[in-house]
PDB file of N, CA and C in Angstrom:
ATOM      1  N   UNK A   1      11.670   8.440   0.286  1.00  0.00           N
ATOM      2  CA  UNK A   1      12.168   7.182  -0.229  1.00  0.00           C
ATOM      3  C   UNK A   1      11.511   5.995   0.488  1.00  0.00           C
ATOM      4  N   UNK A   2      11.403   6.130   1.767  1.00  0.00           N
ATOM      5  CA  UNK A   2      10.810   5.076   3.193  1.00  0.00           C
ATOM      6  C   UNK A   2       8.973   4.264   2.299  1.00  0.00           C
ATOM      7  N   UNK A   3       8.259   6.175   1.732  1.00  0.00           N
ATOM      8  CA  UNK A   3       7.045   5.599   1.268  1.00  0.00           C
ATOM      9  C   UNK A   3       7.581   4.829   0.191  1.00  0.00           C
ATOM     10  N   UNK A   4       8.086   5.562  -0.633  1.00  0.00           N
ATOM     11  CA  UNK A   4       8.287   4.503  -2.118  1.00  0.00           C
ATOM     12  C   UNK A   4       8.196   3.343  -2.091  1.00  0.00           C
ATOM     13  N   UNK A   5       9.056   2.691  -0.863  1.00  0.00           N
ATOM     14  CA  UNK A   5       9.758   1.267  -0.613  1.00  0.00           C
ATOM     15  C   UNK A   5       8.400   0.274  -0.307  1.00  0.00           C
ATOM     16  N   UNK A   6       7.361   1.552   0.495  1.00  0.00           N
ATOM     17  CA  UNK A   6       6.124   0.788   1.154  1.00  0.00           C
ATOM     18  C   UNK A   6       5.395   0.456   0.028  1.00  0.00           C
ATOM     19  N   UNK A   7       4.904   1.478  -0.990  1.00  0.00           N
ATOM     20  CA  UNK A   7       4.318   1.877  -1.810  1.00  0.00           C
ATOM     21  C   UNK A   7       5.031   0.407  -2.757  1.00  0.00           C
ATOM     22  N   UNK A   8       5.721   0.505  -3.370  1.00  0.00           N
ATOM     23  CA  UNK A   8       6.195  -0.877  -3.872  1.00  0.00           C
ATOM     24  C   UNK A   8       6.115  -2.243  -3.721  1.00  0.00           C
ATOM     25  N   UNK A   9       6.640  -2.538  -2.585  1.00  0.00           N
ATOM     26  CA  UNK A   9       6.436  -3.640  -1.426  1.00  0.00           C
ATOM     27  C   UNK A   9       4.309  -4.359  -1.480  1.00  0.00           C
ATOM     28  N   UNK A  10       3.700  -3.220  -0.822  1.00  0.00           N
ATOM     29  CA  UNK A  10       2.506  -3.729  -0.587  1.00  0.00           C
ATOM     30  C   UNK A  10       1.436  -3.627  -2.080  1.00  0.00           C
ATOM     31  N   UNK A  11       2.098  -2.592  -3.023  1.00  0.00           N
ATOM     32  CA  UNK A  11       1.632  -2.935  -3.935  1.00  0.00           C
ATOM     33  C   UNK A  11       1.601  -4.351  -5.182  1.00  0.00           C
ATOM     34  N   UNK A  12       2.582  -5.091  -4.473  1.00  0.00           N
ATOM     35  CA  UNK A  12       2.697  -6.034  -5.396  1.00  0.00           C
ATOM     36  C   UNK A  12       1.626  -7.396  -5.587  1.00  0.00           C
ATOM     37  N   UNK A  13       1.328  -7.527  -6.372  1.00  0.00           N
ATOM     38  CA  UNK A  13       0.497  -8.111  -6.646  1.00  0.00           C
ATOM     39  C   UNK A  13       0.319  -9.952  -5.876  1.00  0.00           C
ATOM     40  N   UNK A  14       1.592 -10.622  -6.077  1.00  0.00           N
ATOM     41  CA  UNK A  14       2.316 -11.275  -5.340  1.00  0.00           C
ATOM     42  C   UNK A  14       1.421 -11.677  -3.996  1.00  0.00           C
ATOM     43  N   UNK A  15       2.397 -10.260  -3.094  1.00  0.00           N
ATOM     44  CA  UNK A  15       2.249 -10.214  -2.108  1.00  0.00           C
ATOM     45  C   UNK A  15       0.550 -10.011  -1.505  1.00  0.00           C
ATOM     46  N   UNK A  16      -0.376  -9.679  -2.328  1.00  0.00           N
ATOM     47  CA  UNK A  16      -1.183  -9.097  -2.245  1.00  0.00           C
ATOM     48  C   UNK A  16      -2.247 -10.481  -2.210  1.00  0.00           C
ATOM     49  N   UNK A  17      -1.852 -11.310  -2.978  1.00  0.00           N
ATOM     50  CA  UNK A  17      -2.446 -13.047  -3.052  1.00  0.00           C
ATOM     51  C   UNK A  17      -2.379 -13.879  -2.131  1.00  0.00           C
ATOM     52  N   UNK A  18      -0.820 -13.293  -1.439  1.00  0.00           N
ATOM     53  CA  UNK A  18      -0.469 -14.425  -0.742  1.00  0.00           C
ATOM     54  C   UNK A  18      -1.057 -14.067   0.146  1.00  0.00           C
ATOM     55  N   UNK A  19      -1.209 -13.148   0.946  1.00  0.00           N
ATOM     56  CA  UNK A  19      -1.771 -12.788   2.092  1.00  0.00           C
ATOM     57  C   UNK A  19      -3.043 -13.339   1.877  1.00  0.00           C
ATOM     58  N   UNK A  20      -3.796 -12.595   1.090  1.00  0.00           N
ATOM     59  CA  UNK A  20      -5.054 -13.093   1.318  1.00  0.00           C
ATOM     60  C   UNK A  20      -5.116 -14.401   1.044  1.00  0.00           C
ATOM     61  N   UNK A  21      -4.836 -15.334   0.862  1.00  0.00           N
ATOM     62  CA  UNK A  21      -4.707 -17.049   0.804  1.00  0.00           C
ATOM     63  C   UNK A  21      -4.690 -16.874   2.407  1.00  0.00           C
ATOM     64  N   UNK A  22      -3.561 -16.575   2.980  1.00  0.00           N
ATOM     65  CA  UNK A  22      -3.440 -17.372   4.491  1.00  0.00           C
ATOM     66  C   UNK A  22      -4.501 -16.338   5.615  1.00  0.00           C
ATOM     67  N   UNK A  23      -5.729 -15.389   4.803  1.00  0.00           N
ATOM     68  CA  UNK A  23      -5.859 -15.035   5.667  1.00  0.00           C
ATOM     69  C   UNK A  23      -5.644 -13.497   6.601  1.00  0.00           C
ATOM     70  N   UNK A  24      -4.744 -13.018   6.206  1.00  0.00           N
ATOM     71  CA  UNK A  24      -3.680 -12.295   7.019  1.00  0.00           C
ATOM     72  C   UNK A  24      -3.991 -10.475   5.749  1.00  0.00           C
ATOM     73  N   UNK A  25      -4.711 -10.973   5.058  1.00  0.00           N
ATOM     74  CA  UNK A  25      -5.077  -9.368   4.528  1.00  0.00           C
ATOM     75  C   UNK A  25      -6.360  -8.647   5.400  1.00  0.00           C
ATOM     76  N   UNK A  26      -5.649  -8.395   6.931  1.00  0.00           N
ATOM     77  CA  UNK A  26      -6.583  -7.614   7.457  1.00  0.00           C
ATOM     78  C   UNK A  26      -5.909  -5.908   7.653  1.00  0.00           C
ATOM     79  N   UNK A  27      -6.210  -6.209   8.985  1.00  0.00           N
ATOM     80  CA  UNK A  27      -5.273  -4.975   9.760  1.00  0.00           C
ATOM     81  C   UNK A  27      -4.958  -4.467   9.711  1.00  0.00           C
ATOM     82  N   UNK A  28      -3.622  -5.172   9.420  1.00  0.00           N
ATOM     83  CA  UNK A  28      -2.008  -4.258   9.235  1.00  0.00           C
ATOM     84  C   UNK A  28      -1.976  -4.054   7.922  1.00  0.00           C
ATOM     85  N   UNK A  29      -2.414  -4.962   7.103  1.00  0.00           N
ATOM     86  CA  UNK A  29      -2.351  -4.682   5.420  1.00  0.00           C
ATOM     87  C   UNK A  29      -3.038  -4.090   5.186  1.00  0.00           C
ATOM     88  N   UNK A  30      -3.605  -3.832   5.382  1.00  0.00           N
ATOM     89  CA  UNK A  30      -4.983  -2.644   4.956  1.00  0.00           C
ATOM     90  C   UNK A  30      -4.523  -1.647   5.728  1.00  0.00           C
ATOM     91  N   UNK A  31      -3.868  -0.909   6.789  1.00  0.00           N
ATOM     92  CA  UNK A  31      -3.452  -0.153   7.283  1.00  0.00           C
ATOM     93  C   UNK A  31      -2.326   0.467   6.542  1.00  0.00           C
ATOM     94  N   UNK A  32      -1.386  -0.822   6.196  1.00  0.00           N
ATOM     95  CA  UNK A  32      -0.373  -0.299   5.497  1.00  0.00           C
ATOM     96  C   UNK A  32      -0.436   0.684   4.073  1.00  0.00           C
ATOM     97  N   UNK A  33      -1.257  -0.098   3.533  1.00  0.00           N
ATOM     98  CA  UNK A  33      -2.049  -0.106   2.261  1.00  0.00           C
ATOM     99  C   UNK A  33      -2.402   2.197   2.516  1.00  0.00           C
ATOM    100  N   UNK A  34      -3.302   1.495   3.229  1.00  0.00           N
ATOM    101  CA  UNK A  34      -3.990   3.118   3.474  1.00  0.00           C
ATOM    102  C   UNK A  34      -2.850   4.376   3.854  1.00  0.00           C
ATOM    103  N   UNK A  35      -1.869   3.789   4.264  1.00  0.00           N
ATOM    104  CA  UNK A  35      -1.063   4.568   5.065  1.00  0.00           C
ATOM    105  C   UNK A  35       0.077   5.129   4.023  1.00  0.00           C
ATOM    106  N   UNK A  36       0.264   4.181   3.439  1.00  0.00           N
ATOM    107  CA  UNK A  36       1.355   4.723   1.846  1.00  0.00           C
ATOM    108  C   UNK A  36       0.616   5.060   0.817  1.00  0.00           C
ATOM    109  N   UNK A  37      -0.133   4.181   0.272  1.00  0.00           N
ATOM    110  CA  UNK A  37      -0.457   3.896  -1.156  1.00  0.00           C
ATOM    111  C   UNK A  37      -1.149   5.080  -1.217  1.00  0.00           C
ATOM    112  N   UNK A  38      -2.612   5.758  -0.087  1.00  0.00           N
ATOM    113  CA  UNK A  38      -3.476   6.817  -0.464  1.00  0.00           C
ATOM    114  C   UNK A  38      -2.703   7.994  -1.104  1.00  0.00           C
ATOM    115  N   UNK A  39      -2.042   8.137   0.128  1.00  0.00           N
ATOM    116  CA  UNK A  39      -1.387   9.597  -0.006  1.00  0.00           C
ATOM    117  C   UNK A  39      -0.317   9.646  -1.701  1.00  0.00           C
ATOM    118  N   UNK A  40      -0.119   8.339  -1.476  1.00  0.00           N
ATOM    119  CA  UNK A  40       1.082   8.535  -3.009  1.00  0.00           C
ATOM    120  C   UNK A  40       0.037   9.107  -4.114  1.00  0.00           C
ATOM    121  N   UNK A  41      -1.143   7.912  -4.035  1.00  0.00           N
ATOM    122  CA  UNK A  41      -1.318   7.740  -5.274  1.00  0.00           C
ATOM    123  C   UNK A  41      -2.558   9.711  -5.468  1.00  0.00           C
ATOM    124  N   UNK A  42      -2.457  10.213  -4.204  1.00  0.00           N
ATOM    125  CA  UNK A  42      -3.279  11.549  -4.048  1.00  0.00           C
ATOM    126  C   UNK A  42      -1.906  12.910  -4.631  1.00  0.00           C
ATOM    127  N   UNK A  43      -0.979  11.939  -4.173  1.00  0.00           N
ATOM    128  CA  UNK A  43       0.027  13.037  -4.560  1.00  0.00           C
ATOM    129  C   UNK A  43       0.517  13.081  -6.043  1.00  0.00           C
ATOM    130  N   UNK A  44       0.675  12.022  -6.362  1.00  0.00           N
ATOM    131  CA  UNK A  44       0.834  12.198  -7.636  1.00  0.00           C
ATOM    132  C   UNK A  44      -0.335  11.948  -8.409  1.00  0.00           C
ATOM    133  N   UNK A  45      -1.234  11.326  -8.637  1.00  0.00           N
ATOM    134  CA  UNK A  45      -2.281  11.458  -9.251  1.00  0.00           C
ATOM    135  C   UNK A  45      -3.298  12.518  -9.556  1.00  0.00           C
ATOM    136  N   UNK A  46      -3.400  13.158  -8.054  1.00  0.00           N
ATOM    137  CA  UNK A  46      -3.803  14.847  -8.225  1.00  0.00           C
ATOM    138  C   UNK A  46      -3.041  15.816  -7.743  1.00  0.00           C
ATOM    139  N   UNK A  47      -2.189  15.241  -7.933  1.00  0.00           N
ATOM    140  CA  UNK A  47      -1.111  16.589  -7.546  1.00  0.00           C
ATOM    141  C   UNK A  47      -1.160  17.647  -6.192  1.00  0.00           C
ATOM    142  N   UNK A  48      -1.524  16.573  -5.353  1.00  0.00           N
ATOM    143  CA  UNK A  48      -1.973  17.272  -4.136  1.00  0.00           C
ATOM    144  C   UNK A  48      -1.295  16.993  -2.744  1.00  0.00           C
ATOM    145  N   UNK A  49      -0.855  17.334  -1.908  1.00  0.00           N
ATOM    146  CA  UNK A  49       0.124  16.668  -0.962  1.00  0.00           C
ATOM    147  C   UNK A  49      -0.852  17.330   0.508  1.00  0.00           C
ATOM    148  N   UNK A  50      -0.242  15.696   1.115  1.00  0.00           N
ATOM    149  CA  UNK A  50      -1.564  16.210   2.604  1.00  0.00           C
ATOM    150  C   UNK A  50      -0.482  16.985   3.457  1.00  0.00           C
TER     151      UNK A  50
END
């Protein structure tokens, strides 16, 4: 449920603007990004779980 919330959250498009406006789409967003979104979109997209 914890990924879902991430997976949701950093996927939003929104959020995804605003950051990069101030800057701040490094690091941690791109970390975050990598850290939920891969694995979801590996798990359900190919049906594969790490």
């Amino acid at each position: 449920m914890l990924q879902w919330a991430y997976v949701k959250y950093y996927s939003r498009l929104g959020f995804l603007i605003h950051e990069l406006v101030h800057g701040r789409l490094g690091g941690t967003v791109i970390t975050a990004i990598k850290n939920s979104l891969v694995p979801w979109f590996t798990e359900r997209l190919l049906g594969r779980s790490e």
